[in-house]
N, C-alpha and C. Protein backbone atom coordinates (compact mmCIF):
# COMPACT_ATOMS: atom_id res chain seq x y z
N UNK A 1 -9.26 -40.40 -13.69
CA UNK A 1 -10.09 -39.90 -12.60
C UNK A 1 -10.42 -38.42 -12.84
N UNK A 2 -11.62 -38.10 -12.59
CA UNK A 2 -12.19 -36.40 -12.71
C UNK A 2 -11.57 -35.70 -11.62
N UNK A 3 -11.40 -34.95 -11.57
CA UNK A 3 -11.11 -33.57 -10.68
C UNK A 3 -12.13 -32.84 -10.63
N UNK A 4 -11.85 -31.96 -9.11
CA UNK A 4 -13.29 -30.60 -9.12
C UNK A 4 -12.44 -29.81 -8.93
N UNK A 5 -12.14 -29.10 -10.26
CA UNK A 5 -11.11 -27.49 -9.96
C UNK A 5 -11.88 -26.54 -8.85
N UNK A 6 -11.29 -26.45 -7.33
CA UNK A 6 -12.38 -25.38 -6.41
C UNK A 6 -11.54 -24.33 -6.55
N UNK A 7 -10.04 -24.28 -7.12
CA UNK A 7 -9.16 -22.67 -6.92
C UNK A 7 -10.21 -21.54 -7.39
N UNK A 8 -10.47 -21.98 -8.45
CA UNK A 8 -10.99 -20.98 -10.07
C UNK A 8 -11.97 -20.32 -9.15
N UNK A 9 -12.99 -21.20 -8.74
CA UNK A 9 -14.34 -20.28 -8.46
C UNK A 9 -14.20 -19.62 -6.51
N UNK A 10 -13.06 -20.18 -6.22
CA UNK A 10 -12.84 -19.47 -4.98
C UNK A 10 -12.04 -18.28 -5.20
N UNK A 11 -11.21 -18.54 -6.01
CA UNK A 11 -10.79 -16.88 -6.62
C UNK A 11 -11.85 -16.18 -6.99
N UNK A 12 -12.60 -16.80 -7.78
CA UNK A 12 -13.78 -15.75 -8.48
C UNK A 12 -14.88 -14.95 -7.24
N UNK A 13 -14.79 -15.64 -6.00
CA UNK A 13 -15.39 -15.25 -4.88
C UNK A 13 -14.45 -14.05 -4.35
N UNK A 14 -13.15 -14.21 -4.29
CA UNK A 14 -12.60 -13.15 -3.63
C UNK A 14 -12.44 -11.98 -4.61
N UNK A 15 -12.30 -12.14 -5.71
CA UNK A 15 -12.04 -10.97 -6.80
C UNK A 15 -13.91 -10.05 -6.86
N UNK A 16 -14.76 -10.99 -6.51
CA UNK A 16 -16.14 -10.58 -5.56
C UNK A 16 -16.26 -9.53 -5.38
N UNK A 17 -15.89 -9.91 -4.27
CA UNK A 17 -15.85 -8.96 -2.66
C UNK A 17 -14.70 -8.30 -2.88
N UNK A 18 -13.75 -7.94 -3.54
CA UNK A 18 -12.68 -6.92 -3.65
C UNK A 18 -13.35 -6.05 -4.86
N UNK A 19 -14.22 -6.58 -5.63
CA UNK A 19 -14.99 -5.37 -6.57
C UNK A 19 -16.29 -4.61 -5.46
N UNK A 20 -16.67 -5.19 -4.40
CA UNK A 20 -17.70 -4.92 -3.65
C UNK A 20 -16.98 -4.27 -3.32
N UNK A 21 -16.16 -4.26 -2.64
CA UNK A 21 -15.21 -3.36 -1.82
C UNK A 21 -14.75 -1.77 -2.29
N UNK A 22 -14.37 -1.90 -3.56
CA UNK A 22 -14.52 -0.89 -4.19
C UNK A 22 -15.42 0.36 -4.31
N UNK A 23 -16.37 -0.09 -4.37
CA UNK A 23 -17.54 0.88 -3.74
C UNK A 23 -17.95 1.61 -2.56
N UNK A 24 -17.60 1.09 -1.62
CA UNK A 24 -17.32 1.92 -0.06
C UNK A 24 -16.37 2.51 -0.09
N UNK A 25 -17.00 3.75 0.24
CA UNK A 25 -16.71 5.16 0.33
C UNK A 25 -15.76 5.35 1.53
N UNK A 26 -14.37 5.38 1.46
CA UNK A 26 -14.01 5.43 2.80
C UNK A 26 -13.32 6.70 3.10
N UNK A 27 -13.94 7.73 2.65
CA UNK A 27 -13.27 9.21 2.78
C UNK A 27 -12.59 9.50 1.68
N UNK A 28 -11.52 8.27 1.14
CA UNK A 28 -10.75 9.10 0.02
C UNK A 28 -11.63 8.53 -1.51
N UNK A 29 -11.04 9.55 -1.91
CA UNK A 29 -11.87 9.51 -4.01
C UNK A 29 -11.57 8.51 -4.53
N UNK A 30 -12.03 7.05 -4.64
CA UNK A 30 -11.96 6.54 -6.04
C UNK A 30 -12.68 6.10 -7.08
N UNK A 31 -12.66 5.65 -8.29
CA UNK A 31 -13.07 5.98 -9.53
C UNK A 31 -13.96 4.75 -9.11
N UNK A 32 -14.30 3.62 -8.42
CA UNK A 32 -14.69 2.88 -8.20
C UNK A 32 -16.26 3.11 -7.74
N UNK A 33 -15.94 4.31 -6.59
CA UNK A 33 -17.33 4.47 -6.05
C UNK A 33 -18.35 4.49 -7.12
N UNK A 34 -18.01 5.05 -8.23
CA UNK A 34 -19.49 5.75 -9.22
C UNK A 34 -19.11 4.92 -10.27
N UNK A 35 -18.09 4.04 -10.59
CA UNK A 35 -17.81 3.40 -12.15
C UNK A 35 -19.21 2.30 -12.40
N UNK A 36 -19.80 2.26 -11.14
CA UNK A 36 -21.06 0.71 -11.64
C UNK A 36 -22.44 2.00 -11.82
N UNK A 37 -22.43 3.07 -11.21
CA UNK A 37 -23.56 3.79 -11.74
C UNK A 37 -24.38 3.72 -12.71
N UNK A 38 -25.31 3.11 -13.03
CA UNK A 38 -26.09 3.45 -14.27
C UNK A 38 -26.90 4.74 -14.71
N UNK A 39 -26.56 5.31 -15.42
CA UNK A 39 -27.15 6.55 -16.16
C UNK A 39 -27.71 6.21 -17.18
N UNK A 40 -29.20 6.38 -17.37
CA UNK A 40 -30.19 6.10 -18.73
C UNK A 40 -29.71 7.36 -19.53
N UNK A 41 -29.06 6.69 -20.82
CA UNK A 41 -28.29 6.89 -21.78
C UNK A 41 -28.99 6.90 -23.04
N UNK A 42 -29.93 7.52 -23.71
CA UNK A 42 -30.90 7.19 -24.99
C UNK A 42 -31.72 5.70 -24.63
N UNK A 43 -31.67 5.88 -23.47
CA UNK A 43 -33.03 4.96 -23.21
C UNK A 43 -32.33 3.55 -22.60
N UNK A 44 -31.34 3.81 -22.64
CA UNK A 44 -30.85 1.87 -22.09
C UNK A 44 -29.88 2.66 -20.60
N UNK A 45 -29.70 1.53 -19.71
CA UNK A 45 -28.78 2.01 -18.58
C UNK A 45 -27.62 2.23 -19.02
N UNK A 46 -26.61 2.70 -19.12
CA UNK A 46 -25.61 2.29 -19.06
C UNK A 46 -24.79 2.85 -18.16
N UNK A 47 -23.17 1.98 -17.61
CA UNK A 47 -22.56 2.44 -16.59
C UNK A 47 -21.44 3.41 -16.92
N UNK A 48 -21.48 4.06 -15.76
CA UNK A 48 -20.79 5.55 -16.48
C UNK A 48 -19.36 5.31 -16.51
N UNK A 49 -18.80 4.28 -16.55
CA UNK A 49 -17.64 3.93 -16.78
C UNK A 49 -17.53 3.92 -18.40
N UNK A 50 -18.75 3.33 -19.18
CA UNK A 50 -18.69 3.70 -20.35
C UNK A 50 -19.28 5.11 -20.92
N UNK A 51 -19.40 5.67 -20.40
CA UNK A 51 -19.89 7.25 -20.64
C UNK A 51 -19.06 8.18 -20.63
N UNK A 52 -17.83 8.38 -19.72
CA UNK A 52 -16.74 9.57 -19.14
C UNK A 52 -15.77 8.64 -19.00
N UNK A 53 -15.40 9.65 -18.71
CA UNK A 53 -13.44 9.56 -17.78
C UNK A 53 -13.79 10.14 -16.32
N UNK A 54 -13.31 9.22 -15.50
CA UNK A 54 -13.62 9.06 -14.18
C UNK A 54 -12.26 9.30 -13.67
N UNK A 55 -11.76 10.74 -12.94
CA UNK A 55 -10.20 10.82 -12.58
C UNK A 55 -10.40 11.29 -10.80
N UNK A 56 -9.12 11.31 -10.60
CA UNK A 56 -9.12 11.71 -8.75
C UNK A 56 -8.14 12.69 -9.34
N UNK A 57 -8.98 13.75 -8.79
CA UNK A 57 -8.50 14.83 -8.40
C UNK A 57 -7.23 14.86 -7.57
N UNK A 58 -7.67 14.77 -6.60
CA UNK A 58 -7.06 15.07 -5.29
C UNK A 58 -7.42 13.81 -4.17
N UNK A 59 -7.33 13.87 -3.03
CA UNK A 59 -7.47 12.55 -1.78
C UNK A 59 -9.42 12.43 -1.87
N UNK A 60 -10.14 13.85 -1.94
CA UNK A 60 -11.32 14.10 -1.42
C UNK A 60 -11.99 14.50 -2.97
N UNK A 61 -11.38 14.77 -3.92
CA UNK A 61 -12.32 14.62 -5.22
C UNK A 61 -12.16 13.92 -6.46
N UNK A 62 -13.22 13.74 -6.86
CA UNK A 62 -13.10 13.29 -8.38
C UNK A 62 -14.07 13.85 -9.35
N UNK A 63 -13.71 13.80 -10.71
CA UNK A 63 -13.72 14.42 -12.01
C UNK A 63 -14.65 13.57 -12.38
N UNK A 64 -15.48 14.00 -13.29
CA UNK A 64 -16.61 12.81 -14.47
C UNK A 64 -16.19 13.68 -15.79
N UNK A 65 -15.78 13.59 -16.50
CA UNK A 65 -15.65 14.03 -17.81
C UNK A 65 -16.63 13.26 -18.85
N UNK A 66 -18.25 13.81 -18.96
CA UNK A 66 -18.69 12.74 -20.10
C UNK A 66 -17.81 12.66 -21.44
N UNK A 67 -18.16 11.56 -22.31
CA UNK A 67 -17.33 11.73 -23.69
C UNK A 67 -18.35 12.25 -24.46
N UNK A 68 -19.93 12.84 -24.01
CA UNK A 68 -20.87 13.06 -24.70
C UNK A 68 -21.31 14.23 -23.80
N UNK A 69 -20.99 15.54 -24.19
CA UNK A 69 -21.63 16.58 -23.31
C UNK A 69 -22.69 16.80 -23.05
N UNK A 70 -23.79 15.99 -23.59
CA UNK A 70 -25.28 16.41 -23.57
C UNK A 70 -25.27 15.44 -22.32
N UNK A 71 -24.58 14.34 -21.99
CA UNK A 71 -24.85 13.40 -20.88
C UNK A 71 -24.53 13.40 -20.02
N UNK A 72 -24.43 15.49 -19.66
CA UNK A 72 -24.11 15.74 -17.91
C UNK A 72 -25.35 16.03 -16.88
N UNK A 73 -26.47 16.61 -17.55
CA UNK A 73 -27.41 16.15 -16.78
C UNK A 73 -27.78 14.94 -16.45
N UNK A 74 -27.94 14.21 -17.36
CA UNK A 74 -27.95 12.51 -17.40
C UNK A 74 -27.10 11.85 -15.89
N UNK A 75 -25.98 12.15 -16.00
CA UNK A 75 -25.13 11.59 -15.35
C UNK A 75 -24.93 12.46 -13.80
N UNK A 76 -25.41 13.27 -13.63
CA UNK A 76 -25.70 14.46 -12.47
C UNK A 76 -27.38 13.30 -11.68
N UNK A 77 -28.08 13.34 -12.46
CA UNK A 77 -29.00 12.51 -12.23
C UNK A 77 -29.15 11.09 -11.57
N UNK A 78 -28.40 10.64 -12.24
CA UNK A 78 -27.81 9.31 -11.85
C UNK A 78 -27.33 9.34 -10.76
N UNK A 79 -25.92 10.44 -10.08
CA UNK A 79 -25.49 9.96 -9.42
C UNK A 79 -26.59 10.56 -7.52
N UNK A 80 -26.93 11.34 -8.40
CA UNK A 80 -28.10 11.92 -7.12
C UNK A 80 -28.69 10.58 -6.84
N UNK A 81 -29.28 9.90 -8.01
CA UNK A 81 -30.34 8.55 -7.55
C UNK A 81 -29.58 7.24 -7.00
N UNK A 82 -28.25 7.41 -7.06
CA UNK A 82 -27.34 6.22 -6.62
C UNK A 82 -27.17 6.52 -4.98
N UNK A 83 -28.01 7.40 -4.55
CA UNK A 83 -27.18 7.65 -3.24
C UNK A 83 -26.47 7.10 -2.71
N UNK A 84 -25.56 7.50 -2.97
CA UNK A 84 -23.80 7.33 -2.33
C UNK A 84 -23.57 7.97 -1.80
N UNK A 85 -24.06 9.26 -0.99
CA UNK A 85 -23.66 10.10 -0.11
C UNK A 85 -22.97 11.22 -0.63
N UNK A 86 -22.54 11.58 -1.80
CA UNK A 86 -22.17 12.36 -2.31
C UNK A 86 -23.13 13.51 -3.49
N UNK A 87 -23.21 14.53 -3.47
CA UNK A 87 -23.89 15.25 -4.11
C UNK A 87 -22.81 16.00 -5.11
N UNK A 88 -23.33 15.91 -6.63
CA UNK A 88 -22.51 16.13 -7.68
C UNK A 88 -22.69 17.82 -7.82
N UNK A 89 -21.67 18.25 -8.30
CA UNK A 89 -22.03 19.53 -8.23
C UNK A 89 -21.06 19.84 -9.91
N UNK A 90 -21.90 20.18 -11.08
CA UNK A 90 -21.63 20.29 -12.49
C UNK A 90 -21.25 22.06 -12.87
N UNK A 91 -19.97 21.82 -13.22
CA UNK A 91 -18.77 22.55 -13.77
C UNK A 91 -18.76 23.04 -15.16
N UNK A 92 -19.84 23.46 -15.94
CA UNK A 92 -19.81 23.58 -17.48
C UNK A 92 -19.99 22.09 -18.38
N UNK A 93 -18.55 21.70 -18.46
CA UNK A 93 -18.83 20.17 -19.43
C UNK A 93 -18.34 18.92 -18.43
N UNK A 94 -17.55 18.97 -16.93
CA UNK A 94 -17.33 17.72 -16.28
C UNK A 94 -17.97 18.20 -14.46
N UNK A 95 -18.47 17.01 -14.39
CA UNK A 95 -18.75 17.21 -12.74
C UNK A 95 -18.18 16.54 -11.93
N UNK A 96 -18.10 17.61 -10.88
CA UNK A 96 -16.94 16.82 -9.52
C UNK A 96 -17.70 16.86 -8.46
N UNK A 97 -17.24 15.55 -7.58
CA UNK A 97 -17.82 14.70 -6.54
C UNK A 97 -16.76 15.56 -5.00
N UNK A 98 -17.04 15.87 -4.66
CA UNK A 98 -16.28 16.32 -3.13
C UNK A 98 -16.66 15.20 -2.17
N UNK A 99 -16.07 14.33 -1.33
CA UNK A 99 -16.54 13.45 -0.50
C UNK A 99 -16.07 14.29 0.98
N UNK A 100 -17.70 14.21 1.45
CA UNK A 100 -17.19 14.62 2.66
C UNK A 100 -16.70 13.52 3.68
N UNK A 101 -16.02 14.60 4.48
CA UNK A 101 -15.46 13.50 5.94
C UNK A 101 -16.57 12.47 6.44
N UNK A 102 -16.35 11.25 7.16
CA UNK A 102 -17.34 10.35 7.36
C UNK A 102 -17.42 10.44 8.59
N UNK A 103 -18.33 10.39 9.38
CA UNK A 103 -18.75 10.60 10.61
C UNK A 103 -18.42 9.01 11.40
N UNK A 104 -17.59 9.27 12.82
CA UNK A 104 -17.39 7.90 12.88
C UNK A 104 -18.31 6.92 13.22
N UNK A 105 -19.79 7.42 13.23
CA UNK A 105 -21.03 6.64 13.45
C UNK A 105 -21.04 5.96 12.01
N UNK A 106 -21.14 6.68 10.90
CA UNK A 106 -21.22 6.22 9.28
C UNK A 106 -19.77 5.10 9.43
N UNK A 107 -18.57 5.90 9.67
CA UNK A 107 -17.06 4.24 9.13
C UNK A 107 -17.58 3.36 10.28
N UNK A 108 -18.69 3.43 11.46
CA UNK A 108 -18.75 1.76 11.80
C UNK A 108 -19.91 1.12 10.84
N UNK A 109 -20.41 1.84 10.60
CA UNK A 109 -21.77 1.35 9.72
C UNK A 109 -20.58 0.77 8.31
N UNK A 110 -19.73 1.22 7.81
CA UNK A 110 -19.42 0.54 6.78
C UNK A 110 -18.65 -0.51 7.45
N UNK A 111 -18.10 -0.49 8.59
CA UNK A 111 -17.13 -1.70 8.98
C UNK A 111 -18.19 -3.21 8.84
N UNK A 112 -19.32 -2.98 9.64
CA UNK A 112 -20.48 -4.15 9.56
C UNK A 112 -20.48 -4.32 8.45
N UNK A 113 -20.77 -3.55 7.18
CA UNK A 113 -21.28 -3.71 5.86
C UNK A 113 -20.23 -4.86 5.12
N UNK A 114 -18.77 -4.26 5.73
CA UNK A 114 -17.61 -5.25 5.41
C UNK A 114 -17.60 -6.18 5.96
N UNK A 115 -17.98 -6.64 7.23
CA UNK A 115 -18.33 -7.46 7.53
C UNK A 115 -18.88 -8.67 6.99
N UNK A 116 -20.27 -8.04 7.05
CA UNK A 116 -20.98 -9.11 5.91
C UNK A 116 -20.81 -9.33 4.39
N UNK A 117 -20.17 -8.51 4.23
CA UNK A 117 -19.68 -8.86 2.42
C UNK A 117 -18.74 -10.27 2.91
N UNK A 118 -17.73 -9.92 3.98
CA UNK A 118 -16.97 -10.82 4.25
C UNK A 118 -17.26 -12.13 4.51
N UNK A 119 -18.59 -12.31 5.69
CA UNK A 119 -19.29 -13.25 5.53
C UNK A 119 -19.82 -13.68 4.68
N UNK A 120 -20.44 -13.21 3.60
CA UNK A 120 -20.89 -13.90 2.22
C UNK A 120 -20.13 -14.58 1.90
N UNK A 121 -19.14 -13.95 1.28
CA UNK A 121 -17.61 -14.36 0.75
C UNK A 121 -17.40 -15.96 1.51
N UNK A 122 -17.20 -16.06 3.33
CA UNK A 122 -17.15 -17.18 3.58
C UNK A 122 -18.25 -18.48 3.50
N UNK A 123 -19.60 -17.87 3.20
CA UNK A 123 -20.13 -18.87 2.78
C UNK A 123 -19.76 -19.51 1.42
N UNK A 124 -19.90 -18.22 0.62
CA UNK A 124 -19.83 -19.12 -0.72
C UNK A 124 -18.42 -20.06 -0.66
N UNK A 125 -17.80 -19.44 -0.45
CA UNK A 125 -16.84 -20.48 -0.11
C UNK A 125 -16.80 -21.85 0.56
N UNK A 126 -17.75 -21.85 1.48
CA UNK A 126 -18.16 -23.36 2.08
C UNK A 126 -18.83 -23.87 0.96
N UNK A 127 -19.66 -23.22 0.91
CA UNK A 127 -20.76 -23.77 -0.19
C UNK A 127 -19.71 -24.69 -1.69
N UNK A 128 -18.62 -24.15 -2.22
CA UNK A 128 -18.16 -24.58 -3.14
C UNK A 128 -17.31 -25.74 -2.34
N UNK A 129 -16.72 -25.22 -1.60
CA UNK A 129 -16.31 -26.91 -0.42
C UNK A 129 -17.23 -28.17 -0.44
N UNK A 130 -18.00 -27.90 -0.08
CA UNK A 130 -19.47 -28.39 0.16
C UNK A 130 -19.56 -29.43 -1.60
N UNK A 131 -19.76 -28.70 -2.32
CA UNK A 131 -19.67 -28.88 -3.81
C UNK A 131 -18.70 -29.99 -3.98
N UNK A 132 -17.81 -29.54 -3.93
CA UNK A 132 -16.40 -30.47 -4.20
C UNK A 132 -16.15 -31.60 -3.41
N UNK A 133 -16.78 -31.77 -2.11
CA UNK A 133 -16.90 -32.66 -1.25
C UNK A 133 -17.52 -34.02 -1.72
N UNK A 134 -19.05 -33.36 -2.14
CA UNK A 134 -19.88 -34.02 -2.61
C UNK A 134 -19.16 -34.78 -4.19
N UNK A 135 -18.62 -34.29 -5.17
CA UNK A 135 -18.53 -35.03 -6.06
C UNK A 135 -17.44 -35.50 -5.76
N UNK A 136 -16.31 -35.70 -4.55
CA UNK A 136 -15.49 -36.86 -4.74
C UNK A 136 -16.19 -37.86 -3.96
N UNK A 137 -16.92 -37.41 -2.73
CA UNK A 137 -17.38 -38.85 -2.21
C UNK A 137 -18.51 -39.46 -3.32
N UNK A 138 -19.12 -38.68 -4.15
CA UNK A 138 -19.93 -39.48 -5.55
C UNK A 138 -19.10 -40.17 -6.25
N UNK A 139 -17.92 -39.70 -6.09
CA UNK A 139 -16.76 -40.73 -6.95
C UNK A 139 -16.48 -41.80 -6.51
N UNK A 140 -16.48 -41.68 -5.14
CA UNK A 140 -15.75 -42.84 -4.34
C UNK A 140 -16.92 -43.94 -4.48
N UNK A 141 -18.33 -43.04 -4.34
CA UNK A 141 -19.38 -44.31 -4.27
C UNK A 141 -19.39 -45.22 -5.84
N UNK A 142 -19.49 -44.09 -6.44
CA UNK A 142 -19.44 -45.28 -7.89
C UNK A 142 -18.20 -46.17 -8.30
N UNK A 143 -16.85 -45.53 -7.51
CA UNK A 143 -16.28 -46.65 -7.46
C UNK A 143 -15.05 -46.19 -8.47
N UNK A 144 -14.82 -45.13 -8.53
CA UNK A 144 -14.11 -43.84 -9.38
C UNK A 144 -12.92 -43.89 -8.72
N UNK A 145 -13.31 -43.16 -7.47
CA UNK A 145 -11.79 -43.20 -6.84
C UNK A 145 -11.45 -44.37 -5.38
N UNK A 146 -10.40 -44.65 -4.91
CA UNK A 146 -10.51 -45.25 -3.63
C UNK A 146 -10.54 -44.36 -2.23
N UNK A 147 -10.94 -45.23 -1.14
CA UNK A 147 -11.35 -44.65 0.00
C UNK A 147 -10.30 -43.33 0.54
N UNK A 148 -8.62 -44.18 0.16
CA UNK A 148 -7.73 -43.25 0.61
C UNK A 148 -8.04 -42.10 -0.58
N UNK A 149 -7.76 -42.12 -1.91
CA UNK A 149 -7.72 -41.04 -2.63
C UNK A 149 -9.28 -40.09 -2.14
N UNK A 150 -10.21 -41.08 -1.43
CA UNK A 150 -11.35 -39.57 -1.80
C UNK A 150 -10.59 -38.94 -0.23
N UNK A 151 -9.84 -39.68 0.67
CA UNK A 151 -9.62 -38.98 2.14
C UNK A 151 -8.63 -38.03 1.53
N UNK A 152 -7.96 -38.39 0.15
CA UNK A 152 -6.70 -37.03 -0.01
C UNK A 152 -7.44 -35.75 -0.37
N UNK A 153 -8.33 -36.21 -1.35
CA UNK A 153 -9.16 -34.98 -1.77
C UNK A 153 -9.47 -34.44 -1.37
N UNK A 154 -10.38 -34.60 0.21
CA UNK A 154 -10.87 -34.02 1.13
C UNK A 154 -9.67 -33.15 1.37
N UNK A 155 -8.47 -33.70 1.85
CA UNK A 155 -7.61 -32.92 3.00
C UNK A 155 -7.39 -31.60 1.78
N UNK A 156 -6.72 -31.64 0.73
CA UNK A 156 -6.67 -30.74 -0.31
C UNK A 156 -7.84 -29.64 -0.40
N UNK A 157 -9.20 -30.00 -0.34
CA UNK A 157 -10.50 -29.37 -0.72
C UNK A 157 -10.27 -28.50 0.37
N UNK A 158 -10.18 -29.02 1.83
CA UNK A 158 -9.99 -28.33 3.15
C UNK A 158 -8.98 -27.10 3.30
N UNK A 159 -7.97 -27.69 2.65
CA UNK A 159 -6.43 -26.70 2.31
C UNK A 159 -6.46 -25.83 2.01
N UNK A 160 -7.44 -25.90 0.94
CA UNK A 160 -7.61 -25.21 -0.39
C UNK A 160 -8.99 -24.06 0.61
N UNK A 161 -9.81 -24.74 1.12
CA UNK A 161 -10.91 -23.89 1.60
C UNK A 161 -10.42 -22.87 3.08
N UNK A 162 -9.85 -23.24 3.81
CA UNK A 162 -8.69 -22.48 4.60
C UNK A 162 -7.89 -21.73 4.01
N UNK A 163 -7.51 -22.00 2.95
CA UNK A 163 -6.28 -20.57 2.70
C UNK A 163 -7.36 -19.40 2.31
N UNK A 164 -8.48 -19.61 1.69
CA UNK A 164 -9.17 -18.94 0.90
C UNK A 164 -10.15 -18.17 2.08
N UNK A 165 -10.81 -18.75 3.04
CA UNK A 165 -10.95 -18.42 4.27
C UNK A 165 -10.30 -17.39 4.85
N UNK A 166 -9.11 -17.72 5.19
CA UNK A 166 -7.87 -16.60 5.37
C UNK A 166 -7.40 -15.56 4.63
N UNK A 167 -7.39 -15.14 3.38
CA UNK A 167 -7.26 -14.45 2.41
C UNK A 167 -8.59 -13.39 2.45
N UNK A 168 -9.79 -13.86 2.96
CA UNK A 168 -10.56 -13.18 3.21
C UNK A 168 -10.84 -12.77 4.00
N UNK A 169 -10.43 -13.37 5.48
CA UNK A 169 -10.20 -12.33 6.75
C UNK A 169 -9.05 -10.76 6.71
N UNK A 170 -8.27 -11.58 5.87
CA UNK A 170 -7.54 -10.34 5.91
C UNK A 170 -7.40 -9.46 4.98
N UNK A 171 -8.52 -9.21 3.94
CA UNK A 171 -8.76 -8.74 2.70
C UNK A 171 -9.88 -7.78 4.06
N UNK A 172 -10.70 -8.36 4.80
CA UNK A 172 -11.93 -7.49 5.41
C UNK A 172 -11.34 -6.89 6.72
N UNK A 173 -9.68 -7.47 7.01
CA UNK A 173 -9.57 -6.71 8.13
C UNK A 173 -8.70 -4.92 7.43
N UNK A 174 -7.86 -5.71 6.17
CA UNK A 174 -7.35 -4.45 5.52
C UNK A 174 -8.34 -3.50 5.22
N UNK A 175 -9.59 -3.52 4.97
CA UNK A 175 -10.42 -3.08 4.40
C UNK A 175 -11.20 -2.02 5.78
N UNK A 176 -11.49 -2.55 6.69
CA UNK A 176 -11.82 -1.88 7.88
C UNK A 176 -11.16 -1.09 8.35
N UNK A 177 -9.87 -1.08 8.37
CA UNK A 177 -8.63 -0.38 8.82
C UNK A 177 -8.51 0.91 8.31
N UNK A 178 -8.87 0.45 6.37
CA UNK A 178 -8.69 1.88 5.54
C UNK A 178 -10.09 2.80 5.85
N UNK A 179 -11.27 1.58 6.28
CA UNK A 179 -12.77 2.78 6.83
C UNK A 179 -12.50 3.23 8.11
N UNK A 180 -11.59 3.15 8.11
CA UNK A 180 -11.54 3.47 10.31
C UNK A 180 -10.60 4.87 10.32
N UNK A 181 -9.56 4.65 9.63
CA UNK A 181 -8.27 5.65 9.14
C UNK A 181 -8.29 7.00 8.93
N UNK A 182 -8.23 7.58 9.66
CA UNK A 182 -8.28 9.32 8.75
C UNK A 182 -7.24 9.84 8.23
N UNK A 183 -7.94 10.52 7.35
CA UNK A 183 -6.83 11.44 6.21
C UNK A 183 -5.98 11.98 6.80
């Protein structure tokens, strides 16, 4: 009998939204906010994760060290056009990011934003339910599996789509908590 592995790609949904997550700015510095940046690099994008060394300073800054000194305007550029709310301010050969305090009008605006990442997250997750649903009762119709085995599958698929459900409420409630939080 076939199986529909749903762990794999429901992990791959939450490991998602925990790289999305990464990117909201929640007052303190991490290397995350600017690592997907693209900076046109001799003509191709590339992300400045492959360009510098990306360090935290301190709670409120971080470091860009290019590995190519000519690619601090480059990368000064970039991060102006990424608006992220932060304005780079260049040091000789590395530039540092100061994040200012967030206004608590801006941490509810990111709480919604988490929000709906969160909601994505629970669709796709139905959606692969949904998926897996469908090819055991296709099994059952052709005659693959029996009535009880496609009712086990279900309860499993369900199991399996609830924990993952849950893992993501509280991945978006941790996550709100740290945008709500002051230094």
């Amino acid at each position: 009998m076939a199986t529909f592995d749903v762990k794999t790609p429901m992990q791959k949904v939450i490991d998602h939204m925990n790289g999305e997550f990464l990117g909201i700015r929640t007052g303190r510095a991490h290397p995350g906010l600017v690592g997907d940046v693209k900076a046109d690099y001799y003509g191709t994008p590339t992300p400045l994760k492959q360009m510098a060394t990306v360090s935290v300073l301190d709670a409120r800054t971080l470091q860009i060290t290019p590995y190519d000194q000519t690619a601090v305007k480059t990368i000064e550029k970039a991060i102006l056009a990424a608006n992220i709310g932060v304005t780079p301010v260049v040091d000789g050969k590395v530039i540092r990011l100061s994040m200012p305090e967030l206004t608590g009008e801006r941490r509810k605006e990111l709480c919604k934003y988490v929000s709906k990442l969160g909601e994505e997250a629970k669709i796709a997750l139905r959606n692969l339910r949904r998926d897996a649903n469908d090819f055991y009762k296709k099994a059952e119709d052709a005659g693959e599996i029996s009535e009880d085995q496609l009712k086990t599958e279900l309860d499993v698929v369900q199991k399996e789509t609830d924990s993952f459900v849950s893992k993501v409420d509280e991945l978006v409630k941790e996550k709100e908590k740290e945008v709500m939080e002051n230094i």
